[in-house]
N, C-alpha and C. Protein backbone atom coordinates (compact mmCIF):
# COMPACT_ATOMS: atom_id res chain seq x y z
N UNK A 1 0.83 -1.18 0.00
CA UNK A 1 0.00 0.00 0.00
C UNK A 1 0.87 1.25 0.00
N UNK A 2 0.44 2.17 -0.73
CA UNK A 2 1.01 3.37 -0.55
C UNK A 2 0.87 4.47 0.79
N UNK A 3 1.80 5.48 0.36
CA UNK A 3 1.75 5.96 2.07
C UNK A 3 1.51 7.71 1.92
N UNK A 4 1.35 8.32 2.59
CA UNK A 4 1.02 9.42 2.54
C UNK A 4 1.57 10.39 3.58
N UNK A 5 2.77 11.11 3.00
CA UNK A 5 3.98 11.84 4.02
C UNK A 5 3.07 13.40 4.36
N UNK A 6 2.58 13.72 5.44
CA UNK A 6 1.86 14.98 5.67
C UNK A 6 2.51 15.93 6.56
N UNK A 7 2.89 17.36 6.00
CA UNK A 7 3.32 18.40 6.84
C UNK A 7 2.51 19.32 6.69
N UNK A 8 2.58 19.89 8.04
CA UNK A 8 2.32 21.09 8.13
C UNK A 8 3.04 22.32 8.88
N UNK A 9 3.29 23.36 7.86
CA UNK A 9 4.46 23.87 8.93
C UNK A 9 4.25 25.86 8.77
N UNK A 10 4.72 26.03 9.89
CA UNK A 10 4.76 27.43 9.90
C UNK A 10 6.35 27.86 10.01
N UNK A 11 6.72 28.44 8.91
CA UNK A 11 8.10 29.05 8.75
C UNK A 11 8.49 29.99 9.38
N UNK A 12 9.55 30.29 10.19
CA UNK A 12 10.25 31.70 10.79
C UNK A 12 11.66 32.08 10.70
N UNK A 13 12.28 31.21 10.01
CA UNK A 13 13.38 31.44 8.67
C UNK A 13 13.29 30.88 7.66
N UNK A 14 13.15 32.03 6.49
CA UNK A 14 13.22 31.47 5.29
C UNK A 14 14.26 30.66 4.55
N UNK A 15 14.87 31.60 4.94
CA UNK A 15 16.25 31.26 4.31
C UNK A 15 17.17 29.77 4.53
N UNK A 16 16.89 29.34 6.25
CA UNK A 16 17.35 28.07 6.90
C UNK A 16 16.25 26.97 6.28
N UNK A 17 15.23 27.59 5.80
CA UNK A 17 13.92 26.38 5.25
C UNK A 17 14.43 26.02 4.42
N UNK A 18 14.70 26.80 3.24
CA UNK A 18 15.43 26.70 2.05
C UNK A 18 16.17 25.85 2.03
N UNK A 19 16.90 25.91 2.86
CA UNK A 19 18.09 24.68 2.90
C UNK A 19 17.73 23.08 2.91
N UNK A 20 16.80 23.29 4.15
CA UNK A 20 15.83 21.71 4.39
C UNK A 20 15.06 21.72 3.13
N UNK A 21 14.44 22.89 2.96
CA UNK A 21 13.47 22.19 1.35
C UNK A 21 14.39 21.68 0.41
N UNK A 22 15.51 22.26 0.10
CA UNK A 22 16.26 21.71 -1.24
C UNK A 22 17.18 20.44 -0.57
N UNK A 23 17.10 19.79 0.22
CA UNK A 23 18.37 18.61 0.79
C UNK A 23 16.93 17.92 0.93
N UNK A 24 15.73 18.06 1.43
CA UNK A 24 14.72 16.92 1.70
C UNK A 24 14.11 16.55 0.48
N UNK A 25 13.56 17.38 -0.26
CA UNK A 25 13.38 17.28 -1.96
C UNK A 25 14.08 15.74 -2.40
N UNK A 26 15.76 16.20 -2.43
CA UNK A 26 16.29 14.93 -2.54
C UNK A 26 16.52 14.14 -2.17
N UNK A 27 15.74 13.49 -0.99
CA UNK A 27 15.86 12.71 0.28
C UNK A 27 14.57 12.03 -0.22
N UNK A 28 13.63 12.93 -0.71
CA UNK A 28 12.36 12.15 -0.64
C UNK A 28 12.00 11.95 -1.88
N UNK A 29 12.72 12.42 -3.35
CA UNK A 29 12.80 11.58 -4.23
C UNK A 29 13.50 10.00 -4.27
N UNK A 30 14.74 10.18 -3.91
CA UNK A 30 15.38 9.40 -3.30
C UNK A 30 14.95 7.53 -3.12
N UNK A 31 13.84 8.00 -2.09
CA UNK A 31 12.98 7.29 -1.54
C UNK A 31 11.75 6.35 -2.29
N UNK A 32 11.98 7.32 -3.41
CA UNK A 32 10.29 7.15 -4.07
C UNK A 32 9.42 7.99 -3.93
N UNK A 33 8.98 9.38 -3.08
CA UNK A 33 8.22 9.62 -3.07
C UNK A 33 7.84 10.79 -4.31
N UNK A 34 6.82 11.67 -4.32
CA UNK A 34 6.69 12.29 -5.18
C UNK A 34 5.60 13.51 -4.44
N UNK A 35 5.94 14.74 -4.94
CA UNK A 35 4.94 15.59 -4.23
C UNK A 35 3.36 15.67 -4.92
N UNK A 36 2.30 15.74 -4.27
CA UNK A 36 1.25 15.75 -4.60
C UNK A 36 0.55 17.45 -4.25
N UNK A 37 1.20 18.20 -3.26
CA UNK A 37 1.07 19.35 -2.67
C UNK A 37 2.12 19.57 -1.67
N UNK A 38 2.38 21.08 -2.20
CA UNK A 38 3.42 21.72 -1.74
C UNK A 38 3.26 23.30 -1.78
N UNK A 39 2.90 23.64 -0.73
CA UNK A 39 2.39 25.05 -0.11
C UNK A 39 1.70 24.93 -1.36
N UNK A 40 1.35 26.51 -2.12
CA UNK A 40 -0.20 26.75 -2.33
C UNK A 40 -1.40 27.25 -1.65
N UNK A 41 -2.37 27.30 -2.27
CA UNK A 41 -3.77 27.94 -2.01
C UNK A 41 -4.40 27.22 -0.65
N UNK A 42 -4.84 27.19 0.17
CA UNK A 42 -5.25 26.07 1.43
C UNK A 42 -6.48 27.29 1.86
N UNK A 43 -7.52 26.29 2.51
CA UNK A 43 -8.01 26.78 3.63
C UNK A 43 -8.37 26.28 4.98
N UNK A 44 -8.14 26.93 6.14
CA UNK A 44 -7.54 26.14 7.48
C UNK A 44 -9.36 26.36 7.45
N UNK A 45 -9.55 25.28 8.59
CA UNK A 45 -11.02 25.15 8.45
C UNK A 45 -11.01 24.55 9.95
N UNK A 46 -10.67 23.72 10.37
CA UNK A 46 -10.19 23.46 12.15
C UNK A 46 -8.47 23.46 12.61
N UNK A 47 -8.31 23.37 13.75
CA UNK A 47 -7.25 23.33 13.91
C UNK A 47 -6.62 24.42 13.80
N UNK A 48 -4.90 24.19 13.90
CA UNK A 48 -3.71 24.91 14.40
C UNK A 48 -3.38 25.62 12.60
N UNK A 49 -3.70 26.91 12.52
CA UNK A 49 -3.05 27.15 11.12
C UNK A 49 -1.49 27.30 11.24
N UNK A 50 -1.33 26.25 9.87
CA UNK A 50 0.14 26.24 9.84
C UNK A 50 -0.29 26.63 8.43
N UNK A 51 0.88 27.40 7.19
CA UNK A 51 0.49 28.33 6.52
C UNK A 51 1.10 27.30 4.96
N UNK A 52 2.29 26.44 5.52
CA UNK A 52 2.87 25.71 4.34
C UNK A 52 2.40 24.12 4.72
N UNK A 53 1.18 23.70 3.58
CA UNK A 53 1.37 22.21 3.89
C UNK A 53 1.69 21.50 2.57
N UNK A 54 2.56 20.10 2.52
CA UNK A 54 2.97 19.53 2.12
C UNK A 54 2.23 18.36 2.05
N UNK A 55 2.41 17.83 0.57
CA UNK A 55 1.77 15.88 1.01
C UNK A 55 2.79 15.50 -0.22
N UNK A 56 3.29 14.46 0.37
CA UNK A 56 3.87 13.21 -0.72
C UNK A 56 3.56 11.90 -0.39
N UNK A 57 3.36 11.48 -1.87
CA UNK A 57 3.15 9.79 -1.80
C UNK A 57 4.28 9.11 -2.04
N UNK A 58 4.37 8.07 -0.76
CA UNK A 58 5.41 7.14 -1.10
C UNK A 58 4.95 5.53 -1.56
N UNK A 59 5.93 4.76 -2.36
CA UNK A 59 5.49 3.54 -2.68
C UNK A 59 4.94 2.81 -1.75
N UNK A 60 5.53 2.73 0.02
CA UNK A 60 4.88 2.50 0.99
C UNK A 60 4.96 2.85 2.47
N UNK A 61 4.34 2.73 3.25
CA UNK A 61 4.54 3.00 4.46
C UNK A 61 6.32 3.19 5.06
N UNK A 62 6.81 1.62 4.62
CA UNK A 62 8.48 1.21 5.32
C UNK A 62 9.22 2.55 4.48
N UNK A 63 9.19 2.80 2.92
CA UNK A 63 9.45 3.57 2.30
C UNK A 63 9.73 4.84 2.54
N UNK A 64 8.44 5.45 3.11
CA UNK A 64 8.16 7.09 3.95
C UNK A 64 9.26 6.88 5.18
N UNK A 65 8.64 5.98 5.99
CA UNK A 65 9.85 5.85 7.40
C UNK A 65 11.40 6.13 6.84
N UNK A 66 11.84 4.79 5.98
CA UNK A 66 12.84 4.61 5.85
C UNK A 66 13.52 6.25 5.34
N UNK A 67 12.71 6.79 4.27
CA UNK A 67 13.30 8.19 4.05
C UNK A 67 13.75 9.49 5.07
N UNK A 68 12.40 8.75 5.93
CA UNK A 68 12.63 10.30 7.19
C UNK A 68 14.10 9.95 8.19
N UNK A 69 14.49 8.52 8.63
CA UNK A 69 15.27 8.35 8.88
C UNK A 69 16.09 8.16 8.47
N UNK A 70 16.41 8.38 7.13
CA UNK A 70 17.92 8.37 6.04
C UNK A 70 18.56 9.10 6.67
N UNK A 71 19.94 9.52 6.36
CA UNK A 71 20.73 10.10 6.86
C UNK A 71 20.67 11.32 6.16
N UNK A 72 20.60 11.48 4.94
CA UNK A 72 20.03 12.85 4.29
C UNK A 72 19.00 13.48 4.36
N UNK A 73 17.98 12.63 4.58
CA UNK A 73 16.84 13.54 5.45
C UNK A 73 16.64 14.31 6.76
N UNK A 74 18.11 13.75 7.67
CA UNK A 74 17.88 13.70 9.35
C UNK A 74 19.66 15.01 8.66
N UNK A 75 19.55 14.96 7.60
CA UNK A 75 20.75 16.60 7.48
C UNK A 75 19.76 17.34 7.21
N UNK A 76 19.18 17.10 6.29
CA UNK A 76 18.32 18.45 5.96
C UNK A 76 17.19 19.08 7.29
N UNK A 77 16.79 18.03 8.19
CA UNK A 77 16.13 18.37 9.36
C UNK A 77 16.67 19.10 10.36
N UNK A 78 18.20 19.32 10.32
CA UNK A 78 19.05 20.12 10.72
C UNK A 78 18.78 21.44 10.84
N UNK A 79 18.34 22.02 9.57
CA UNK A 79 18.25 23.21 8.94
C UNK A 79 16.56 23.22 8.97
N UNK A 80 15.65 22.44 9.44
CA UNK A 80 14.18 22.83 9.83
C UNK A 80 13.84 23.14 11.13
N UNK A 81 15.08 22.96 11.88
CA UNK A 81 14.84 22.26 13.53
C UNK A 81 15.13 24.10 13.85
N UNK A 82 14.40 24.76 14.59
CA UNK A 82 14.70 26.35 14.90
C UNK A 82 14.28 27.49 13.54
N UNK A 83 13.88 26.62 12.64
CA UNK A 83 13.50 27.73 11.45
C UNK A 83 12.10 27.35 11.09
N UNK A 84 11.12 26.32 11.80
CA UNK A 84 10.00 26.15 11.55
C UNK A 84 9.74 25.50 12.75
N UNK A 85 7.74 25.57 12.75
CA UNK A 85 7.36 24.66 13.59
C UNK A 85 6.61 23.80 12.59
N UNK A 86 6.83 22.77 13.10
CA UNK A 86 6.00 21.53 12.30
C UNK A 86 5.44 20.30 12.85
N UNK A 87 4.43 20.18 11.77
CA UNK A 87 3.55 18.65 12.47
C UNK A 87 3.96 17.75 11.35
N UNK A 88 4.22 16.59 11.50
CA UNK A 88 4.41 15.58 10.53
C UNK A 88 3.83 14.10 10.85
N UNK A 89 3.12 13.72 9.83
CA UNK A 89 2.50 12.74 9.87
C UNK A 89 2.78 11.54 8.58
N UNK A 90 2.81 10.50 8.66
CA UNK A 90 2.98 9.11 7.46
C UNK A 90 0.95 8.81 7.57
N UNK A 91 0.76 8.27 6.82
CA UNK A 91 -0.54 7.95 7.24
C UNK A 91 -0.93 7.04 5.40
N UNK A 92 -0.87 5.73 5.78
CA UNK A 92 -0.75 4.34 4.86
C UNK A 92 -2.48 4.65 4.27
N UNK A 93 -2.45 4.61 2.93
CA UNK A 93 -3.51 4.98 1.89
C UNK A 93 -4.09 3.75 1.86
N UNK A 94 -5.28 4.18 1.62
CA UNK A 94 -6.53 2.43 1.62
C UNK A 94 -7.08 1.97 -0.03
């Protein structure tokens, strides 16, 4: 089954995001995944507005994991960790 990588994040350096967006990009191609949404038009409707959300599909659940814990993903998280707040979720497609 396929998997479904979900962020949501509110940015407070751009510039340090930048860094994680362009090193995770290739972390999560990498992987297999592929973006389906990436910031854009949204409307918060419950919940915590976070202003940038993200979704990628991965080939599967182990897939998504295995990427977030790559070693190139856990560099580029480097550069998210103090320049955003974020929620992240995997969540396996039916």
């Amino acid at each position: 089954m396929t998997a479904l990588w979900i962020a949501h994040v509110h940015v407070s350096d751009a510039e340090a995001y930048g860094k994680y967006a362009a090193i995770a990009t290739e972390a999560i191609a990498a992987h297999g995944g592929v973006f389906l949404a990436r910031g854009g038009r949204y409307q918060q409707l419950e919940g915590n507005d976070r202003p940038r959300n993200v979704v990628a599909r991965f080939p599967s659940m182990e897939a998504a994991l295995e990427c977030y814990n790559s070693p190139r993903y856990q560099e580029a998280l480097g550069f998210a960790r103090g320049a955003s707040e974020r929620d992240l979720v995997i969540v396996e497609e039916i």
